[in-house]
Protein backbone atom coordinates (compact mmCIF):
# COMPACT_ATOMS: atom_id res chain seq x y z
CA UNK A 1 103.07 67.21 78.02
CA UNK A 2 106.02 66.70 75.84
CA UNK A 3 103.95 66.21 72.58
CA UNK A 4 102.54 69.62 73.31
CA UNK A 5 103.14 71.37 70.07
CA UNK A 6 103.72 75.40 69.71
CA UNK A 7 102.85 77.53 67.30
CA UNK A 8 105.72 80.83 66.16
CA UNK A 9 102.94 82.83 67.90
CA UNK A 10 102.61 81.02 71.17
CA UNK A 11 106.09 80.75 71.35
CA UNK A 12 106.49 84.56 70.82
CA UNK A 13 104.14 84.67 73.62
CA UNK A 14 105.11 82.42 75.75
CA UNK A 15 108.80 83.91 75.62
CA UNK A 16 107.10 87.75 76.60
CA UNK A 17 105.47 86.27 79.49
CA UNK A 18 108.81 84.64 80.91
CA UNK A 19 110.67 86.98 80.33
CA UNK A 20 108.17 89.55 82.15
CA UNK A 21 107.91 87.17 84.93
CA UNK A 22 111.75 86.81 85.37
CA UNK A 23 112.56 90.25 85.17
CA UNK A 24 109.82 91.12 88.44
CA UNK A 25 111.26 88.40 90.15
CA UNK A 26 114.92 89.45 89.34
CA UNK A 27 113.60 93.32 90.55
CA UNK A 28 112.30 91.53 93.77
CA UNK A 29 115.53 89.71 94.56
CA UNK A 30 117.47 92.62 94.05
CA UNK A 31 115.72 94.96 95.95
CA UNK A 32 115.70 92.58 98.73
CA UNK A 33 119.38 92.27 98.34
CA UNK A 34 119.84 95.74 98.50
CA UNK A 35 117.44 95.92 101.51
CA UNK A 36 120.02 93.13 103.62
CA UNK A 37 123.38 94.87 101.92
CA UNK A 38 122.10 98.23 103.84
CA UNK A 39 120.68 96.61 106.99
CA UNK A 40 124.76 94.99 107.03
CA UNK A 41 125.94 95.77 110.06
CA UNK A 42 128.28 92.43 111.33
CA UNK A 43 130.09 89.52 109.49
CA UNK A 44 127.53 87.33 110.28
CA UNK A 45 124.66 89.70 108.23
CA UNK A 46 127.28 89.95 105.20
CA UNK A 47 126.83 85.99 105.44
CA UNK A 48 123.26 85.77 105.71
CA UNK A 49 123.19 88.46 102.91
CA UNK A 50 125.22 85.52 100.57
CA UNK A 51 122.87 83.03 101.26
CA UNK A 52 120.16 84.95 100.55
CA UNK A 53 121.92 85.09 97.35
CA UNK A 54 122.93 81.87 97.34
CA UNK A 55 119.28 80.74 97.66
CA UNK A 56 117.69 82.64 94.92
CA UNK A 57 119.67 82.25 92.30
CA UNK A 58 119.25 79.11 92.99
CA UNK A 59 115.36 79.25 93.47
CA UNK A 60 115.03 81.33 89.94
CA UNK A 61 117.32 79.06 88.29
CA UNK A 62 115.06 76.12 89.18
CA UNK A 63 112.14 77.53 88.58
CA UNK A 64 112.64 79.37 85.37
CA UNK A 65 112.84 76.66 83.08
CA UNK A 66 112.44 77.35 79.42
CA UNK A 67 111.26 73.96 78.16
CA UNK A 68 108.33 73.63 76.33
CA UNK A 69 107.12 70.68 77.98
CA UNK A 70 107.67 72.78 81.25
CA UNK A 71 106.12 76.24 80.37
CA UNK A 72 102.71 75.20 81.25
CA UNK A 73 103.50 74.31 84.82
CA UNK A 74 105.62 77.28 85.41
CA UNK A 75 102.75 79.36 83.98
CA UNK A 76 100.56 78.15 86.08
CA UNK A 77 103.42 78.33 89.46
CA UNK A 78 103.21 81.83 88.18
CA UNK A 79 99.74 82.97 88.06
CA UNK A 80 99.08 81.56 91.51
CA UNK A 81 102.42 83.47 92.89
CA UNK A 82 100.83 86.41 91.46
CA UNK A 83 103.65 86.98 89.10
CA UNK A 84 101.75 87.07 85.68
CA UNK A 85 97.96 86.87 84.92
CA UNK A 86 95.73 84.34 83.37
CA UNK A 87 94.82 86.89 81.11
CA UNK A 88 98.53 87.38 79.41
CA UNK A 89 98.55 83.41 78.06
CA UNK A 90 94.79 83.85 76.76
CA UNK A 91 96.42 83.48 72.99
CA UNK A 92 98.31 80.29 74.01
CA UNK A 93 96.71 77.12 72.51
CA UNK A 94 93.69 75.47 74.08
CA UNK A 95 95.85 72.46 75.22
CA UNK A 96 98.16 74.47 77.04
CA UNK A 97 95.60 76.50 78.75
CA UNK A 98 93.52 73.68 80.04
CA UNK A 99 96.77 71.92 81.74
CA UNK A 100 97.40 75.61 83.35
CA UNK A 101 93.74 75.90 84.48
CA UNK A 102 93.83 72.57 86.04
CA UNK A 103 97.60 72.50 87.82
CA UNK A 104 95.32 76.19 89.17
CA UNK A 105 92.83 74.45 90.24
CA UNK A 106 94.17 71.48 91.70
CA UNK A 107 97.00 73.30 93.90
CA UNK A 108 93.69 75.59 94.90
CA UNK A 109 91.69 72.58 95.73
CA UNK A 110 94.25 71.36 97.80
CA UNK A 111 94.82 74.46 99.51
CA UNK A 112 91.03 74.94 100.61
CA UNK A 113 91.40 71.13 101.97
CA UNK A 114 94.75 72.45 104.18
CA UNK A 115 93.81 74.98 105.34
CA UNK A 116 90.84 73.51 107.07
């Protein structure tokens, strides 16, 4: 995947759809935040609140990474976690769609044979 090359657009594009995806999952981690900071009642649940904290930041940080080489497995992480659609990458090159459809359907192929 690292001699995938991008065009200006699909980097334009590519960029959007990050940044889209961040920005809901940045919403989601603050309202959840905001949900524990309320629900605060003891030490221990202003604890629990800072490693919730302490856990996503370091969940987006892993995840969100901004490589090109990387883009079309987070894309794909993505659409399955319901964060983005299939349709918003539809302009993105033919190579990078095909390795977002298959990392799609391979983690739902495996999923059918678990969950058996």
């Amino acid at each position: 995947m690292h001699d995938l090359k991008w065009s200006d657009t699909e980097k334009k594009i590519a960029r959007a759809v990050f940044d889209i995806a961040l920005q809901k999952e940045l919403a989601a981690t603050m309202a959840r935040f905001k949900e524990l900071a309320l629900a605060a009642t003891t030490p221990d649940d202003l604890w629990e609140t800072e490693r919730f904290l302490h856990h996503a930041r370091r969940g987006i940080d892993d995840k969100y990474d901004y490589r090109y080489s990387q883009l079309p497995l987070l894309f794909a992480r993505l659409v399955l976690e319901n964060l983005i659609k299939r349709e918003e990458l539809q302009k993105l090159g033919q190579d990078k769609l095909a390795i977002i459809d298959d990392v799609i359907e391979l983690n739902k192929k495996y999923l059918a044979e678990n969950d058996e």
